[in-house]
N, C-alpha and C. Protein backbone atom coordinates (compact mmCIF):
# COMPACT_ATOMS: atom_id res chain seq x y z
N UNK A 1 -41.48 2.78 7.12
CA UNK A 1 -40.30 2.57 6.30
C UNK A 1 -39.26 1.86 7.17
N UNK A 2 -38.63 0.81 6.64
CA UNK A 2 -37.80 0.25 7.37
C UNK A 2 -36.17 1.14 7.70
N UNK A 3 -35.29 0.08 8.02
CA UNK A 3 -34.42 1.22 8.64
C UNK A 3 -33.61 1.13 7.67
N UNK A 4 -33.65 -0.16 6.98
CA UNK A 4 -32.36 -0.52 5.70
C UNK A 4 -33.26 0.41 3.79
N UNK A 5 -34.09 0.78 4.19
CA UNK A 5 -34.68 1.45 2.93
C UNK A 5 -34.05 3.09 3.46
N UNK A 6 -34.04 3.53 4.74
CA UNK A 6 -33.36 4.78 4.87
C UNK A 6 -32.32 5.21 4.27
N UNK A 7 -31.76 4.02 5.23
CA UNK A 7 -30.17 3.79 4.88
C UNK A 7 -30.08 4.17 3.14
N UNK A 8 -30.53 3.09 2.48
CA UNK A 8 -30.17 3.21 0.93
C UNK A 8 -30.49 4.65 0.26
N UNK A 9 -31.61 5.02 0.70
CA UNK A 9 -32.21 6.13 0.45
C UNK A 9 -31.15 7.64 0.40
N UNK A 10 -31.05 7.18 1.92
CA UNK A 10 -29.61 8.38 2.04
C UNK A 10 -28.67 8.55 1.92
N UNK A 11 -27.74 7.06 1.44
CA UNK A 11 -26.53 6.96 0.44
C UNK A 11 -27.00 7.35 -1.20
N UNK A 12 -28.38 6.86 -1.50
CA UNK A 12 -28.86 7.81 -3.03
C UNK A 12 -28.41 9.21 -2.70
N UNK A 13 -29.24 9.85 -1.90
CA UNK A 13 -28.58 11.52 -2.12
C UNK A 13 -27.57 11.77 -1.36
N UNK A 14 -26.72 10.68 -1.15
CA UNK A 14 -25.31 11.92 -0.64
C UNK A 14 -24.57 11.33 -2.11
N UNK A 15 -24.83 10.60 -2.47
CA UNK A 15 -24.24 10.28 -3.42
C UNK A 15 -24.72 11.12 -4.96
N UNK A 16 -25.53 11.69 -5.06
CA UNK A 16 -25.81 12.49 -5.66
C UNK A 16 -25.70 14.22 -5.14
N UNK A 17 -25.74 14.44 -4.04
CA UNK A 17 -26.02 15.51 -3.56
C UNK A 17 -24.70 15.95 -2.74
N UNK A 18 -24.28 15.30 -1.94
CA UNK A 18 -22.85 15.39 -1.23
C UNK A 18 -23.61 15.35 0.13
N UNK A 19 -22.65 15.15 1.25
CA UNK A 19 -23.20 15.29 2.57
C UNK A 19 -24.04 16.62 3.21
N UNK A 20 -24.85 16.73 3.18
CA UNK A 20 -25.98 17.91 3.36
C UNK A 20 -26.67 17.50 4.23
N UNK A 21 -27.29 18.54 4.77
CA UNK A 21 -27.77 18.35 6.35
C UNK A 21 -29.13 18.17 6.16
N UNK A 22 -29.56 17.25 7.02
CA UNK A 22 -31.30 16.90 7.12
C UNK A 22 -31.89 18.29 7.78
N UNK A 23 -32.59 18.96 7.19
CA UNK A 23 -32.92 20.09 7.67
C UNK A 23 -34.80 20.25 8.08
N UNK A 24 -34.86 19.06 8.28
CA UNK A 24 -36.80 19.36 8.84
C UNK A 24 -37.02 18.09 8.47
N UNK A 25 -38.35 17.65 9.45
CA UNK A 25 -39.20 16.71 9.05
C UNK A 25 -40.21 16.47 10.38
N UNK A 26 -40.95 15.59 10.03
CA UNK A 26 -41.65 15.22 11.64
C UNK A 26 -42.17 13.53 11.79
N UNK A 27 -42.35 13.35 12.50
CA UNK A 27 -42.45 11.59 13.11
C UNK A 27 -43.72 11.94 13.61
N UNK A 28 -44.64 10.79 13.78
CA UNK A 28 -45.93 11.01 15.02
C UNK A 28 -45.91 9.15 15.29
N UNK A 29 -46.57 9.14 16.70
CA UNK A 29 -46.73 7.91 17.12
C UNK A 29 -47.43 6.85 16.00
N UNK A 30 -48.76 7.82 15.63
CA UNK A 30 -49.66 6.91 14.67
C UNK A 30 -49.49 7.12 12.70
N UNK A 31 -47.90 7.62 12.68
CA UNK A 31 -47.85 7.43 11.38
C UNK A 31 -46.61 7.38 10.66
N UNK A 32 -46.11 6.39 10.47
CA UNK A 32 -44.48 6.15 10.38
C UNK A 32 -44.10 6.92 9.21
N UNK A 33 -42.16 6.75 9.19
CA UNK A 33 -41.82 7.44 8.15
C UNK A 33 -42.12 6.78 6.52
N UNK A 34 -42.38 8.05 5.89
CA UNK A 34 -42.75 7.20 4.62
C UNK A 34 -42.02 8.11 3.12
N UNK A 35 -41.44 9.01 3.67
CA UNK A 35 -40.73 9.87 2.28
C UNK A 35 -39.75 10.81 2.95
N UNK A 36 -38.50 10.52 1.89
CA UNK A 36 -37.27 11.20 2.19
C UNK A 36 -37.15 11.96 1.37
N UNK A 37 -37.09 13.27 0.97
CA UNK A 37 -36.83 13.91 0.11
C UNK A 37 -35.63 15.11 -0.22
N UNK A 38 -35.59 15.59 -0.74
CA UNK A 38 -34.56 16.91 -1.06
C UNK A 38 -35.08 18.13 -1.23
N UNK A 39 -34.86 19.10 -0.60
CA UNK A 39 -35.78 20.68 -0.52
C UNK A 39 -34.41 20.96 -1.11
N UNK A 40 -34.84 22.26 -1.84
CA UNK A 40 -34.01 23.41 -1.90
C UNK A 40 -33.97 24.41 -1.08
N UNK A 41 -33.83 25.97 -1.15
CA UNK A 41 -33.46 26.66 0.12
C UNK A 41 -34.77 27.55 0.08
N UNK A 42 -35.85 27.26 -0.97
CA UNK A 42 -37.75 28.02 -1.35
C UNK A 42 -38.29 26.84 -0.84
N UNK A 43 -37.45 25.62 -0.33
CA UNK A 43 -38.64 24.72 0.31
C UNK A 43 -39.21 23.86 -1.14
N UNK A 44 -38.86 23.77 -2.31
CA UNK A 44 -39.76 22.60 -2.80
C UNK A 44 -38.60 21.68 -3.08
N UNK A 45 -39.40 20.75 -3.11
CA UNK A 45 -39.10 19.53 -2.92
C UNK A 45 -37.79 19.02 -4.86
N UNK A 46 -36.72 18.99 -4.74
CA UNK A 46 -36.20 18.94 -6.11
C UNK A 46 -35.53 17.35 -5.95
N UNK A 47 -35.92 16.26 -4.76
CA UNK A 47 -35.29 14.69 -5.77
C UNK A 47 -36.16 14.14 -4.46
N UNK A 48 -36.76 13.06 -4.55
CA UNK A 48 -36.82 12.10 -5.92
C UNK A 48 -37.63 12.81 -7.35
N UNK A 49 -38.33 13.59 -6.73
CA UNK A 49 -39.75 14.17 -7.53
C UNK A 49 -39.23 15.71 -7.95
N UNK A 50 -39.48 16.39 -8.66
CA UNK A 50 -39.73 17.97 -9.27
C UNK A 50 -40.60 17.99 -9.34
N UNK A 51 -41.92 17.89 -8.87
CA UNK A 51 -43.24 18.51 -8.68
C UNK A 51 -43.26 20.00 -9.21
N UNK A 52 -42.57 20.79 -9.08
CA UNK A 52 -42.30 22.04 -9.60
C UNK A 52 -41.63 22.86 -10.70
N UNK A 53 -40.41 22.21 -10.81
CA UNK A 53 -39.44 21.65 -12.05
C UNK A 53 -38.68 22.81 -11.74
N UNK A 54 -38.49 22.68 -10.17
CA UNK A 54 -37.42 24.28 -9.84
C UNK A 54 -35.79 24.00 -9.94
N UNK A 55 -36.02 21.97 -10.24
CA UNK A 55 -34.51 21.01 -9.72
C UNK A 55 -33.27 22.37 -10.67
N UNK A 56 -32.34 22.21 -10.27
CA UNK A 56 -31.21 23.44 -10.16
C UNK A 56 -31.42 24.75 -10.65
N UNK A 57 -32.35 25.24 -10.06
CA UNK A 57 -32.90 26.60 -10.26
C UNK A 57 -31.96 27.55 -8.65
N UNK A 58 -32.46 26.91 -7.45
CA UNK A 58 -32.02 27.40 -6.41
C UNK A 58 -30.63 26.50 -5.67
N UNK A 59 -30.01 26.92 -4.95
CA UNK A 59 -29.49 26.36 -3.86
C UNK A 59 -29.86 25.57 -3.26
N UNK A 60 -29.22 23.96 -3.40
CA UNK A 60 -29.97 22.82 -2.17
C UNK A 60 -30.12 23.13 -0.57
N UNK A 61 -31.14 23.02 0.14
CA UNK A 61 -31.02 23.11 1.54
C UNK A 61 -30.91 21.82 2.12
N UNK A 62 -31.37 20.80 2.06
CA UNK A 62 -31.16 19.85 2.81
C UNK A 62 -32.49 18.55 2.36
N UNK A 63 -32.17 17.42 3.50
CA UNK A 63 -32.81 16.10 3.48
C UNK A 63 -34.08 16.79 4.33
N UNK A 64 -35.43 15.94 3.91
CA UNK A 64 -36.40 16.53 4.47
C UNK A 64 -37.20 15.34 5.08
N UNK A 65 -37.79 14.82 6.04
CA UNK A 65 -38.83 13.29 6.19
C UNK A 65 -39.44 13.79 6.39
N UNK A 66 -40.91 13.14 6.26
CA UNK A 66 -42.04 13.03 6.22
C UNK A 66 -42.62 11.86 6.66
């Protein structure tokens, strides 16, 4: 992922979300970043995706990479 798709990425959720803290993720040599997401404070994942459909069920915890 480039550095200017971050960027946009993370003006999407503060701009939706407010300034909130990146709270986990991990990097490895052989596999770049490829998804920014939004956890709540149970850990699933509530923007871009609801995979779960927990979106304002819990308390947001933070920005998550992958």
């Amino acid at each position: 992922m480039k550095i200017s798709k971050v960027i946009a990425t993370l003006q999407q959720i503060q701009a939706k979300f407010g300034d909130i803290a990146v709270t986990g993720g991990a990097m490895v040599d052989d596999i770049p970043l490829s998804e920014i997401c939004v956890t709540d404070v149970e850990g699933m994942e509530v923007w871009p995706h609801d995979p779960n459909g927990v979106a304002g069920k819990n308390k947001i915890d933070g920005v998550f990479f992958q």
